[in-house]
Each structure stands twice: as C-alpha cells, then as structure tokens.
C-alpha atoms as a PDB file:
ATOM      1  CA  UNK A   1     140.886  -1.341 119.472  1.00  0.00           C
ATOM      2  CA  UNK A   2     142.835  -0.540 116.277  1.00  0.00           C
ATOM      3  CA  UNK A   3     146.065   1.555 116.555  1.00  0.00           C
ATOM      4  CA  UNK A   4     147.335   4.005 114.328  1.00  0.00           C
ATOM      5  CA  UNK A   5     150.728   5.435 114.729  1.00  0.00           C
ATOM      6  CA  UNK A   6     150.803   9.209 114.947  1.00  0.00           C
ATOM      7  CA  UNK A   7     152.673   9.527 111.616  1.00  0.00           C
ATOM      8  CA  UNK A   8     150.338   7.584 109.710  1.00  0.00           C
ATOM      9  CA  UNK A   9     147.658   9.770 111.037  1.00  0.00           C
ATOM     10  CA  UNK A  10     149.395  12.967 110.394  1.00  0.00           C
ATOM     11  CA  UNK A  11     149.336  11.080 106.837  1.00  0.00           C
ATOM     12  CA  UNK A  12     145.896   9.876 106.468  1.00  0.00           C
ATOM     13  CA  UNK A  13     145.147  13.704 107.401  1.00  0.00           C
ATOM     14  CA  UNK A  14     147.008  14.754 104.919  1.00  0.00           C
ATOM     15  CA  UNK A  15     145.600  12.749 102.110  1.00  0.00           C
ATOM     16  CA  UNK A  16     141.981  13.435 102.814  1.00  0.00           C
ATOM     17  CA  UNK A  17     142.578  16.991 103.092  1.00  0.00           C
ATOM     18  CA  UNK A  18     143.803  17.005  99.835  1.00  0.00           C
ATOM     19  CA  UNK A  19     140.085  15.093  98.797  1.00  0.00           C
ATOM     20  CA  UNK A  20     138.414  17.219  99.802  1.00  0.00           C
ATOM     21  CA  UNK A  21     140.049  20.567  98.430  1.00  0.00           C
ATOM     22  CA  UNK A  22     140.819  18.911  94.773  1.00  0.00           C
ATOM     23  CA  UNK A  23     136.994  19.075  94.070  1.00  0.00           C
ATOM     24  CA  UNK A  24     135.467  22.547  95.503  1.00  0.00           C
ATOM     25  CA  UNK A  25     131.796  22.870  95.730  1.00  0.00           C
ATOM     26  CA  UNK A  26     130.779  25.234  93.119  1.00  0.00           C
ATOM     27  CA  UNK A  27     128.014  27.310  94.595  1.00  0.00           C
ATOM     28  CA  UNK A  28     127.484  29.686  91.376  1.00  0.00           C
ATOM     29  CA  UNK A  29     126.324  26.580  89.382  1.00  0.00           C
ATOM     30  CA  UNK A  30     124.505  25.174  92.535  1.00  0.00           C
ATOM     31  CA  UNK A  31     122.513  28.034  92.677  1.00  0.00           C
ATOM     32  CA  UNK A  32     122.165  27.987  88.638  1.00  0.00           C
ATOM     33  CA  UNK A  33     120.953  24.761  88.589  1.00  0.00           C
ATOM     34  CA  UNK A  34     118.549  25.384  91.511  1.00  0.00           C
ATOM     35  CA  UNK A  35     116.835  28.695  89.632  1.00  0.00           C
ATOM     36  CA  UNK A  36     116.713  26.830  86.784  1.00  0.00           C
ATOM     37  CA  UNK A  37     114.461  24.002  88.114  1.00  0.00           C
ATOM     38  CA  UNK A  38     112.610  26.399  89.659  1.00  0.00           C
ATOM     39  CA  UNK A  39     112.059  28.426  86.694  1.00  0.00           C
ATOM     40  CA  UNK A  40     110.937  25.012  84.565  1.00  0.00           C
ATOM     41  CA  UNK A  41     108.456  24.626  87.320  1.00  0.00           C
ATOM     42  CA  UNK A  42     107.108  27.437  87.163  1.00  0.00           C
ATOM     43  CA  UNK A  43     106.692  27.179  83.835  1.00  0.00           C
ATOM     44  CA  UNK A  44     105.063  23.438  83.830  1.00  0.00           C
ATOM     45  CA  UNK A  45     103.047  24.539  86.555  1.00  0.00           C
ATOM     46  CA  UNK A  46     104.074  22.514  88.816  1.00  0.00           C
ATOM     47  CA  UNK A  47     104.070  22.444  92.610  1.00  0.00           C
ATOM     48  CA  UNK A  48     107.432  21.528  94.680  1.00  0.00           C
ATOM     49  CA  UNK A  49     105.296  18.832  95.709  1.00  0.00           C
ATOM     50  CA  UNK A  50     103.884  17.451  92.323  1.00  0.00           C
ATOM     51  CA  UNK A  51     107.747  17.725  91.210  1.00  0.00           C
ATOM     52  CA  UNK A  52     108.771  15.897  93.914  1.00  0.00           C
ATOM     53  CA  UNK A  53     105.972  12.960  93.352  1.00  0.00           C
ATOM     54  CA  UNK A  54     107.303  13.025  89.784  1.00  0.00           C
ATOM     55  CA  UNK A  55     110.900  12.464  90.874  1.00  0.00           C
ATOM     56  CA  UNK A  56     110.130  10.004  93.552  1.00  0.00           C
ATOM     57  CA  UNK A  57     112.157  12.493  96.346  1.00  0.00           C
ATOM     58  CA  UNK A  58     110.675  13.818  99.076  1.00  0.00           C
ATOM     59  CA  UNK A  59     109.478  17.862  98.834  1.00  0.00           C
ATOM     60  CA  UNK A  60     112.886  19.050 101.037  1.00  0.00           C
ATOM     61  CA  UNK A  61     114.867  17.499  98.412  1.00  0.00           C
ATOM     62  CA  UNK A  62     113.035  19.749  95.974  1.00  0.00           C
ATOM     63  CA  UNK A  63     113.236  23.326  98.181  1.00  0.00           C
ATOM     64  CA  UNK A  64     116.846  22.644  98.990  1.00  0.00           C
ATOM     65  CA  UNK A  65     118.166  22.545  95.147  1.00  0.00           C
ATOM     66  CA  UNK A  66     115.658  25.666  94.211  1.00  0.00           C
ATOM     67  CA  UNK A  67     117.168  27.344  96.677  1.00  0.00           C
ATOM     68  CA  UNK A  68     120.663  26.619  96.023  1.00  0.00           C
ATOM     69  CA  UNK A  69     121.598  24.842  99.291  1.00  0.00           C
ATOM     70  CA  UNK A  70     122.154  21.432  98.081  1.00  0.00           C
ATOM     71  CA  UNK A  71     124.642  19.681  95.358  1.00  0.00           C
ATOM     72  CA  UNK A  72     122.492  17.071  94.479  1.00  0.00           C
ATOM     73  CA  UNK A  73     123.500  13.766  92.741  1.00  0.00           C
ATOM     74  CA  UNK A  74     123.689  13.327  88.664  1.00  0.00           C
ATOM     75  CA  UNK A  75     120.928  10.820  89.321  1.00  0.00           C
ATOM     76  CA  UNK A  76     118.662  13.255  91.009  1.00  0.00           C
ATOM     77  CA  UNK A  77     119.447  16.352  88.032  1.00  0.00           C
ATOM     78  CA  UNK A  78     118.418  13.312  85.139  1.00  0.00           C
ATOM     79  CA  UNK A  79     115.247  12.769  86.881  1.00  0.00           C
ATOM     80  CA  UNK A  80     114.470  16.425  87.386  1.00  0.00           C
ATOM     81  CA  UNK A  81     115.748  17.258  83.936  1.00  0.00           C
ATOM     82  CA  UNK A  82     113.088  14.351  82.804  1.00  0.00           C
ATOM     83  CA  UNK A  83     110.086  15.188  85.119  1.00  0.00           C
ATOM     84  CA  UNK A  84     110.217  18.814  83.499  1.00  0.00           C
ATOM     85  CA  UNK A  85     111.030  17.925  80.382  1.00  0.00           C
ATOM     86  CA  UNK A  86     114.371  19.975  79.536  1.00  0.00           C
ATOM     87  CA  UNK A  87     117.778  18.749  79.083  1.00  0.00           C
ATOM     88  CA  UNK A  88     120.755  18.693  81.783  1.00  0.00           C
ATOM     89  CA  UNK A  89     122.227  21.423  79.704  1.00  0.00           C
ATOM     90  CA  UNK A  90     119.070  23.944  80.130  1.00  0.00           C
ATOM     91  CA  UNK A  91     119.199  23.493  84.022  1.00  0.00           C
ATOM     92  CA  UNK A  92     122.668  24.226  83.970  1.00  0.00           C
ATOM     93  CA  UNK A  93     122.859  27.095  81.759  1.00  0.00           C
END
C-alpha cells in the first residue's frame, strides 16, 4: 500500500482544488450552445435521433447538450456543428 504523508496530502489537496476552480463551468454558454443545436435541428428537420446517427453519439448525448446539462467535448461541438451544417461560432452565439 502506498503512503502519503499528511502534509503532502494537505498539498496534493491543495493543488487540485485550485484545478478545478481556475476553469469554472460556464453554464450560460452551456445552455447557449445546447438551444442553439436544438434550434439548427429544428430547422434541418431533424430528429435527436437522426442527429445523433449523424454524429455517431448515442441519442442521450444529444438531449443532454439541448438541454443544457452537459459540457460536451470540442470534438463532439465540430461534429454537431458539421452534421447541421453551421459553424462553431453560430452554436455558440
């Protein structure tokens, strides 16, 4: 079993802590980005699930960012962006 002093826990604490709270979840763009797809959609008439098909994610992956709930990777936002057609910049605006 590894050891760890208590000081260098206190430390390792300390420093992820810090991560974490340097790079805040921004829910108003979350939520943005999430209408956004869903307005494109809509538009493309497009199901969650055809979207989802397109994107090669599963259909949870595709409610959770309409509905503001996830942060979903860069990768994930090119291939929506793609499968609808529209730039990053329109699903973030």
């Amino acid at each position: 079993m590894y050891y760890m002093s208590y000081t260098m826990q206190n430390i390792l604490s300390e420093i992820l802590l810090d991560m974490a709270t340097k790079n805040p979840r921004n829910d108003k763009l979350i939520k943005t980005f999430g209408q956004n797809v869903r307005k494109y959609r809509i538009t493309k008439n497009l199901t969650m699930i055809q979207l989802a098909g397109l994107c090669d994610v599963e259909y949870g992956a595709i409610s959770t960012i309409e509905r503001g709930i996830v942060n979903c990777s860069i990768s994930t936002a090119h291939t929506i962006a793609k499968a609808l057609e529209v730039t990053l910049d329109q699903l973030f605006e």
